[in-house]
Structures are given as structure tokens and as C-alpha cells.
N, C-alpha and C. Protein backbone atom coordinates (compact mmCIF):
# COMPACT_ATOMS: atom_id res chain seq x y z
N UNK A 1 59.50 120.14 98.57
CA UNK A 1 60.55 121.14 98.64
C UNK A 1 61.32 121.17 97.32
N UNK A 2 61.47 122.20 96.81
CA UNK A 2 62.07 122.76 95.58
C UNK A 2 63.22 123.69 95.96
N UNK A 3 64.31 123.21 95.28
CA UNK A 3 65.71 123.95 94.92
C UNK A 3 65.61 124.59 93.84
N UNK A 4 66.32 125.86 93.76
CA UNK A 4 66.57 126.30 92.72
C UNK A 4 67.56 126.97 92.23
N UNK A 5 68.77 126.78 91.48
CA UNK A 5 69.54 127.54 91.16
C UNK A 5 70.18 128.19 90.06
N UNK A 6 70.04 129.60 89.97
CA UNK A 6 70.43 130.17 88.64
C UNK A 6 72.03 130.49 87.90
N UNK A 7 72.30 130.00 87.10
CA UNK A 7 73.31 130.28 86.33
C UNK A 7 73.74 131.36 85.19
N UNK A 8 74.67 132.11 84.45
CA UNK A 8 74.21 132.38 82.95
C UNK A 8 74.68 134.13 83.29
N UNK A 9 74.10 134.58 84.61
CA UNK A 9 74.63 135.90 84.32
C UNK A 9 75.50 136.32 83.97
N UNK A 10 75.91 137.87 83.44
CA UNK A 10 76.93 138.78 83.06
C UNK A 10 76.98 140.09 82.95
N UNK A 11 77.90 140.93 82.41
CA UNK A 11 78.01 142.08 81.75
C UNK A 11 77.98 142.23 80.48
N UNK A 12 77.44 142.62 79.56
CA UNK A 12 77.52 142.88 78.18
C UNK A 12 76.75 143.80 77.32
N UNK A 13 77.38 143.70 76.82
CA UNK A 13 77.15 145.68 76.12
C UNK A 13 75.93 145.49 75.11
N UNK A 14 75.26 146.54 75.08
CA UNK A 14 73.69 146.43 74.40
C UNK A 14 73.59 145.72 73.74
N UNK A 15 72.91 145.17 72.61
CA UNK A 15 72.27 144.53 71.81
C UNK A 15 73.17 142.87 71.58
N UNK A 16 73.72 142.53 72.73
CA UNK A 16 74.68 141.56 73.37
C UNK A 16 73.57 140.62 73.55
N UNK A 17 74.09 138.91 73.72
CA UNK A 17 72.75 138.17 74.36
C UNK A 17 73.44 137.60 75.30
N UNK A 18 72.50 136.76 75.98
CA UNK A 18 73.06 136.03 77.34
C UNK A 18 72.29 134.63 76.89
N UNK A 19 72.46 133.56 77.58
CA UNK A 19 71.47 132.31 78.46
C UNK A 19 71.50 132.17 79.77
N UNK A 20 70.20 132.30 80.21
CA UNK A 20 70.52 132.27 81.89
C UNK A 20 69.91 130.84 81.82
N UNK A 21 70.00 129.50 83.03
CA UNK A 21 69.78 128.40 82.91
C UNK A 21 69.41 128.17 84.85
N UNK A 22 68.58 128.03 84.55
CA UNK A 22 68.02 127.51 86.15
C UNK A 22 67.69 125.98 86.04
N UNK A 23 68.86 125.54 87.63
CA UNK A 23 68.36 124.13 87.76
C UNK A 23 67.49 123.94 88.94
N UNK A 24 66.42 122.64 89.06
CA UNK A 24 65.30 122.81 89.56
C UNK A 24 65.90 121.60 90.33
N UNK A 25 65.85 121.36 91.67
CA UNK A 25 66.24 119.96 92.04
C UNK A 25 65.18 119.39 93.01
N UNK A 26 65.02 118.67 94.01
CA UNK A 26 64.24 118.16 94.57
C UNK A 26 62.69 117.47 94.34
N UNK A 27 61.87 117.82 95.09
CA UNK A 27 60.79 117.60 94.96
C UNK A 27 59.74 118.29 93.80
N UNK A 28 58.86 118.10 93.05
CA UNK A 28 58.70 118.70 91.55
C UNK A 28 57.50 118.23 91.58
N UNK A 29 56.13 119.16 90.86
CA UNK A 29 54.87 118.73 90.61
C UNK A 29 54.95 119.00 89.06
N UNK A 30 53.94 118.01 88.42
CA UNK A 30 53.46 118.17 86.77
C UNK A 30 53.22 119.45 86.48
N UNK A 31 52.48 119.91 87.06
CA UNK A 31 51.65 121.14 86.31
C UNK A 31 52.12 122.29 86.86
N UNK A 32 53.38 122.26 87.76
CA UNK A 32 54.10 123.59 88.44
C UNK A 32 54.06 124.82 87.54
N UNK A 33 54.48 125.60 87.58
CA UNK A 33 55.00 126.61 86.79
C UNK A 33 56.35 127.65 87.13
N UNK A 34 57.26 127.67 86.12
CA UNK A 34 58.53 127.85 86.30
C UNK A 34 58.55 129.52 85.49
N UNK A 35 59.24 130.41 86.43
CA UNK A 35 59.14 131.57 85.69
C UNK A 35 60.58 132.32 86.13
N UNK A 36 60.53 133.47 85.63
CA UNK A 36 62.00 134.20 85.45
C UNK A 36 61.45 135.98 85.97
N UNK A 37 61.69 136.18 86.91
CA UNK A 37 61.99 137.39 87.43
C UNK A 37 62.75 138.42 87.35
N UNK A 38 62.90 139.46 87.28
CA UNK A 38 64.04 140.59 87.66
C UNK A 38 63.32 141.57 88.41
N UNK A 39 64.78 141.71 89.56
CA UNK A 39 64.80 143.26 90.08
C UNK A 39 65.79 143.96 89.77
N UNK A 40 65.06 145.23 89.11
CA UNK A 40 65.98 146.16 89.18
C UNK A 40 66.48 147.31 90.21
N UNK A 41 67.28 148.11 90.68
CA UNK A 41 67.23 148.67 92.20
C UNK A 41 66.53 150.14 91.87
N UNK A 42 65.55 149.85 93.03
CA UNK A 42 64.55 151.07 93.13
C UNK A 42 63.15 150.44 92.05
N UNK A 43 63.10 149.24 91.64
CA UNK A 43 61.92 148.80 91.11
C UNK A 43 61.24 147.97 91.82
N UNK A 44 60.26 147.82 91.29
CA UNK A 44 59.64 146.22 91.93
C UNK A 44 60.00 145.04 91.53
N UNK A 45 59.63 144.01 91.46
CA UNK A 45 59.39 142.98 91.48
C UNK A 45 59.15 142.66 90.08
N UNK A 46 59.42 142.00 89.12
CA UNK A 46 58.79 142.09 88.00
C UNK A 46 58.85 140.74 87.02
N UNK A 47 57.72 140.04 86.86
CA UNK A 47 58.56 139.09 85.70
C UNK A 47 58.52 139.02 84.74
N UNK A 48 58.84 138.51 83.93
CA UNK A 48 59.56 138.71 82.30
C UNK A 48 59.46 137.49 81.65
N UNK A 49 59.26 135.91 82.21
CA UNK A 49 58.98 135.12 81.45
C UNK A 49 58.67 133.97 82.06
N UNK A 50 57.78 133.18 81.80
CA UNK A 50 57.12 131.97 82.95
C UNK A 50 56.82 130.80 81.48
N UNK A 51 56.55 129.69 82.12
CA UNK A 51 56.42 128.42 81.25
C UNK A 51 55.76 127.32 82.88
N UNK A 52 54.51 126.98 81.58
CA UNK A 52 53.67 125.91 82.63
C UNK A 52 54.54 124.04 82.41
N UNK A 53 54.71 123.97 83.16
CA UNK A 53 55.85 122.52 83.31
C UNK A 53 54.78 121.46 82.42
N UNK A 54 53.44 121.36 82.77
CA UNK A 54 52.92 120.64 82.42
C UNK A 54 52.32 120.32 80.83
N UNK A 55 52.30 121.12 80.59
CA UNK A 55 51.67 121.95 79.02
C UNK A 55 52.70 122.84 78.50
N UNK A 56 53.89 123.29 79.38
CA UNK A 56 54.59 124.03 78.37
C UNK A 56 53.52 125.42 77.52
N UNK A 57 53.06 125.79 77.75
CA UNK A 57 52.87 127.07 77.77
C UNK A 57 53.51 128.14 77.90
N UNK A 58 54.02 128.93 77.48
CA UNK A 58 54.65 130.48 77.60
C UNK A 58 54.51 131.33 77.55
N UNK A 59 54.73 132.35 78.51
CA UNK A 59 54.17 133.88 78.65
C UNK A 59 55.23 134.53 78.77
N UNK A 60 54.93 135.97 77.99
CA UNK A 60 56.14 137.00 77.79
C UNK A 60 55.37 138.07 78.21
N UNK A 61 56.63 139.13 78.95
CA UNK A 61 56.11 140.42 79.54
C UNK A 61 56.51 141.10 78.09
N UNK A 62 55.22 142.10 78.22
CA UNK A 62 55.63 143.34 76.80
C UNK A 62 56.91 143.82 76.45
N UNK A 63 57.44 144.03 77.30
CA UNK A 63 59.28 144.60 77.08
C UNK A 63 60.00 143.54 76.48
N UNK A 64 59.43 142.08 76.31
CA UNK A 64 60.85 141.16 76.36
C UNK A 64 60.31 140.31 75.02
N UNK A 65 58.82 140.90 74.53
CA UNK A 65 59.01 140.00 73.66
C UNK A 65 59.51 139.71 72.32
N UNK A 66 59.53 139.06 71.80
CA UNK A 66 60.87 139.03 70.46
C UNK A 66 62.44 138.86 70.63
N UNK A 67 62.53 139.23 72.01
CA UNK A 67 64.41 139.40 72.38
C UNK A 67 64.33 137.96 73.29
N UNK A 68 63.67 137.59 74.06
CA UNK A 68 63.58 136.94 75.10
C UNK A 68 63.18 135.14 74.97
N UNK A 69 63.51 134.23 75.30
CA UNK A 69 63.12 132.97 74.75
C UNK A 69 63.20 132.03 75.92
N UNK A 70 61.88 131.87 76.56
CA UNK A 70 62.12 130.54 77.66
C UNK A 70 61.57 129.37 77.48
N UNK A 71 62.43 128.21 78.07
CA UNK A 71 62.60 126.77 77.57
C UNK A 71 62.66 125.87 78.89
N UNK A 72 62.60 124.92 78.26
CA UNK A 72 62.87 123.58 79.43
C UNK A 72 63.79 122.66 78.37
N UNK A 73 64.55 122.25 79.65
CA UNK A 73 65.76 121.18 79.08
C UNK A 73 64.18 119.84 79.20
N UNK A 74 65.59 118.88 78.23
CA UNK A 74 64.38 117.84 77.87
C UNK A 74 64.12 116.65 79.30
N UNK A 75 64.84 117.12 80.54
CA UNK A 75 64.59 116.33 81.99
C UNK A 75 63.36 117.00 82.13
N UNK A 76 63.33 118.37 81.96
CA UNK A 76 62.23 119.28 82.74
C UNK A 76 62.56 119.51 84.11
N UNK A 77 63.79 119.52 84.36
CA UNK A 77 64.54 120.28 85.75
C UNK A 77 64.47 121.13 85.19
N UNK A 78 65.11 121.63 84.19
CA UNK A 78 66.52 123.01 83.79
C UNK A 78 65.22 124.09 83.40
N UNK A 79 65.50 125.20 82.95
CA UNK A 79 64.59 125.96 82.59
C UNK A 79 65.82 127.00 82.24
N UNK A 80 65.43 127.66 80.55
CA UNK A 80 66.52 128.80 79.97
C UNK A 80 65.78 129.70 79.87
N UNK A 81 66.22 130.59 80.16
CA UNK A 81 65.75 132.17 79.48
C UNK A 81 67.15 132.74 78.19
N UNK A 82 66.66 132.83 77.12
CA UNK A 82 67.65 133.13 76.20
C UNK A 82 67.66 134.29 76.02
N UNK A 83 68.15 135.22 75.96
CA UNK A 83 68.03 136.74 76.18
C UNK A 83 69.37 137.32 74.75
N UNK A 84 67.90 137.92 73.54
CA UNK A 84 68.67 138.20 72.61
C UNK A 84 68.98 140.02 72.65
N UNK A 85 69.17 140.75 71.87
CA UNK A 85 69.43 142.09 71.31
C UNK A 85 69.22 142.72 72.85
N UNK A 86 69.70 142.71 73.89
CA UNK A 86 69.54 143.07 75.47
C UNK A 86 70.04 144.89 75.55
N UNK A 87 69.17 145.37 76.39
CA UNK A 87 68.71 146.40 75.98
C UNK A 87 69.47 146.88 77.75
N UNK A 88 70.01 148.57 78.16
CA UNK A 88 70.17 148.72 79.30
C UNK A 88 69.06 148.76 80.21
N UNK A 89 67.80 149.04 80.05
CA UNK A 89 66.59 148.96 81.03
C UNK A 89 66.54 146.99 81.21
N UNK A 90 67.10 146.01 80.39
CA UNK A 90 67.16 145.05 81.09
C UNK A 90 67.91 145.04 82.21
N UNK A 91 69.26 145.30 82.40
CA UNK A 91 69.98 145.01 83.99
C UNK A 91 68.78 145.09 84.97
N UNK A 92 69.31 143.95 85.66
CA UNK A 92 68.49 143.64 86.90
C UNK A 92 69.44 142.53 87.42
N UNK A 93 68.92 142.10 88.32
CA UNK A 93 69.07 140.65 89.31
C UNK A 93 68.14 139.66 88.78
N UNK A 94 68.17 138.90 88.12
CA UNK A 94 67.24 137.56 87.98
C UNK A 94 67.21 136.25 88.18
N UNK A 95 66.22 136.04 88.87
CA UNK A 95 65.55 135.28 89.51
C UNK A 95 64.90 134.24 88.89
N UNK A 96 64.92 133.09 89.19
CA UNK A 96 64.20 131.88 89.02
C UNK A 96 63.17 131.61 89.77
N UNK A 97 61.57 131.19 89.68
CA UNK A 97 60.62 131.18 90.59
C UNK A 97 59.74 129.51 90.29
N UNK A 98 59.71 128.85 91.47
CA UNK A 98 58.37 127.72 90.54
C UNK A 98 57.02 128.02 91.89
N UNK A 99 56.41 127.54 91.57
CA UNK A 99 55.01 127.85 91.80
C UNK A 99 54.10 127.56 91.17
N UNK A 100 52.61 127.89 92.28
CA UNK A 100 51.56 126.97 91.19
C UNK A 100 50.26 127.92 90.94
N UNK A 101 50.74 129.09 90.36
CA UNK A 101 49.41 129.96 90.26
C UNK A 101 48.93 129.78 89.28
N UNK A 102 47.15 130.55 89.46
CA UNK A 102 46.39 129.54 88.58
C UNK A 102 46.63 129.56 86.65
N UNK A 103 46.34 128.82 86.31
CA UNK A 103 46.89 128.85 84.89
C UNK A 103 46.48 129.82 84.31
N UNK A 104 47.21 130.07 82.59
CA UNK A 104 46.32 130.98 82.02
C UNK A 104 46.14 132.32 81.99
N UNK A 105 46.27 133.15 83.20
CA UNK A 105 46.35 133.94 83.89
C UNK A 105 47.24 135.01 83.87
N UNK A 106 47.50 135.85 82.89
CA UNK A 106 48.87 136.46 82.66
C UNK A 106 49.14 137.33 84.05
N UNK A 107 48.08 137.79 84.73
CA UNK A 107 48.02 138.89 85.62
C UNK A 107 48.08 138.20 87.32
N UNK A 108 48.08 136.35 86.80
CA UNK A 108 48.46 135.87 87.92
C UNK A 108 50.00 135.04 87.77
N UNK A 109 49.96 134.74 86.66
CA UNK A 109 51.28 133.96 86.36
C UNK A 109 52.60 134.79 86.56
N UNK A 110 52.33 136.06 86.42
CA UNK A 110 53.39 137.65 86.62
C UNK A 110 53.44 137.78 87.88
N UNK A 111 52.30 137.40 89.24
CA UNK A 111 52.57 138.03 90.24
C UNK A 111 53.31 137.26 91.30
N UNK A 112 54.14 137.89 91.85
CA UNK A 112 55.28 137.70 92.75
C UNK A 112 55.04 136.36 93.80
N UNK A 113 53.93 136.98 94.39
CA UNK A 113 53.72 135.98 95.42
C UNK A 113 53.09 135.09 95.73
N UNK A 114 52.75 134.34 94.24
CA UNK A 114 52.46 133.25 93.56
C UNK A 114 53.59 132.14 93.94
N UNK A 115 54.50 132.99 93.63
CA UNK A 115 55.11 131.78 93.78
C UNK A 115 56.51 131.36 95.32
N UNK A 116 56.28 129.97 95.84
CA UNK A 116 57.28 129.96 96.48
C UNK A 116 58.13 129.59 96.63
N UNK A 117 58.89 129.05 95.90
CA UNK A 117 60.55 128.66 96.08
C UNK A 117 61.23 129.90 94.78
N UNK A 118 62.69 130.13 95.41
CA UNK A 118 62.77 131.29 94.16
C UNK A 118 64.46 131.02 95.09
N UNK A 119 65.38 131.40 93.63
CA UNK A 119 66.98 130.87 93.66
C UNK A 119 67.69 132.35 93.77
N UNK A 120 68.71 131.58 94.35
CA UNK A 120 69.45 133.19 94.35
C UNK A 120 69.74 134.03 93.89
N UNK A 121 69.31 134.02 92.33
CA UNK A 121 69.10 134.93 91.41
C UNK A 121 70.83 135.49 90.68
N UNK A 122 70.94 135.73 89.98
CA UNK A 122 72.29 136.01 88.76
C UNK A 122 72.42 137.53 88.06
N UNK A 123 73.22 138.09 88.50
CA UNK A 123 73.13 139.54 87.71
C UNK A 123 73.28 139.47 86.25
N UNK A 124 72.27 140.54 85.79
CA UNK A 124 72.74 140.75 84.25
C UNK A 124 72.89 142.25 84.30
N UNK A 125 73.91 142.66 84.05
CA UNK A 125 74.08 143.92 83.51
C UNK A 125 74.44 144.42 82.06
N UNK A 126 73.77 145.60 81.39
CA UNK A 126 73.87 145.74 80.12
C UNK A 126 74.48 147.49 80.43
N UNK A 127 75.21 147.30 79.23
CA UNK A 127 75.71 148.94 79.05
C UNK A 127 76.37 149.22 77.75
């Protein structure tokens, strides 16, 4: 069993940055994979940035890359999404996800229901 809880949201005006910081508590596998979600309302499901716990690996969705930066604190609980030059099509709700889909995989590491523990997620709004 995996906890998860997100920190970091806000309001801030375009090309503004944030850190969102998810802590991971409980029970924890090596090779999990920790990723970062948003919904926006009237969208789907979408994620935006994942990292393999074990290998540290990182994957970026097309919209986020260059602005966007995800990390692990050096426990390997925490997990950041650094969110630079933030754009208004970012606002969303975001979400923290761990899970163990298969590696490698951009088209599985992105999909939703991969993964199952996921935190109550933190608004970011941009304007």
C-alpha cells in the first residue's frame, strides 16, 4: 500500500514557475514508477511527466518539454515536477501516480490505468 501526497500548487500568471512535490509514504517497490498527471475540466486524463524509481529514467509529454523538470528527492519518497515558463493550456488539477507499467514504454508509461495509487492532486492555475 502506497500513500501519496501532493504539494506545490497555485495561481500564477504565464510564463510564472511552480514546484509541485509529491510525498510517497508507505509500502514502496524498486522498480515502481512515479508519474505526474493533469486534468483539465472537459479533458481527459493526461500525463505530463513519469520517472522509473529504479533506473531513474524520464519521460516528457510533447507540450512540457523544456519547461517541465521531474526529480526524486535523494530518500526516493519525494518526487518534483518543476514547472518553468507555464503556459495557460497548463491549468489543470495534478496528480501524483506510482505504478508499475511496463518499462520503456512511452504509450504505456502515459496511460492512466497503469497505475494504482494516485494523491489528491493540487491545482495549478495559470493566467
Amino acid at each position: 500500500h502506497v500513500q501519496l501526497v501532493e504539494s506545490g500548487g497555485n495561481s500564477v500568471q504565464a510564463g510564472g514557475s511552480l514546484r509541485l512535490s509529491c510525498a510517497a509514504s508507505g509500502h514502496t517497490y524498486l522498480n515502481y514508477c512515479l508519474a505526474w498527471f493533469r486534468l483539465a475540466s472537459g479533458k481527459k486524463r493526461e500525463g505530463v511527466a513519469a520517472i522509473e524509481v529504479g533506473g531513474s529514467q524520464t519521460y516528457y509529454a510533447d507540450s512540457v518539454k523544456g519547461r517541465f523538470t521531474i526529480s526524486q528527492g535523494n530518500d526516493k519518497n519525494t518526487v518534483y515536477l518543476q514547472m518553468n515558463n507555464l503556459k495557460p493550456e497548463d491549468t489543470a488539477m495534478y496528480y501524483c501516480a506510482a505504478g508499475d507499467p511496463v518499462p520503456g514504454i512511452v504509450a504505456i508509461i502515459f496511460r492512466a490505468d497503469e497505475y494504482n495509487y494516485w494523491g489528491q492532486g493540487t491545482q495549478v492555475t495559470v493566467s
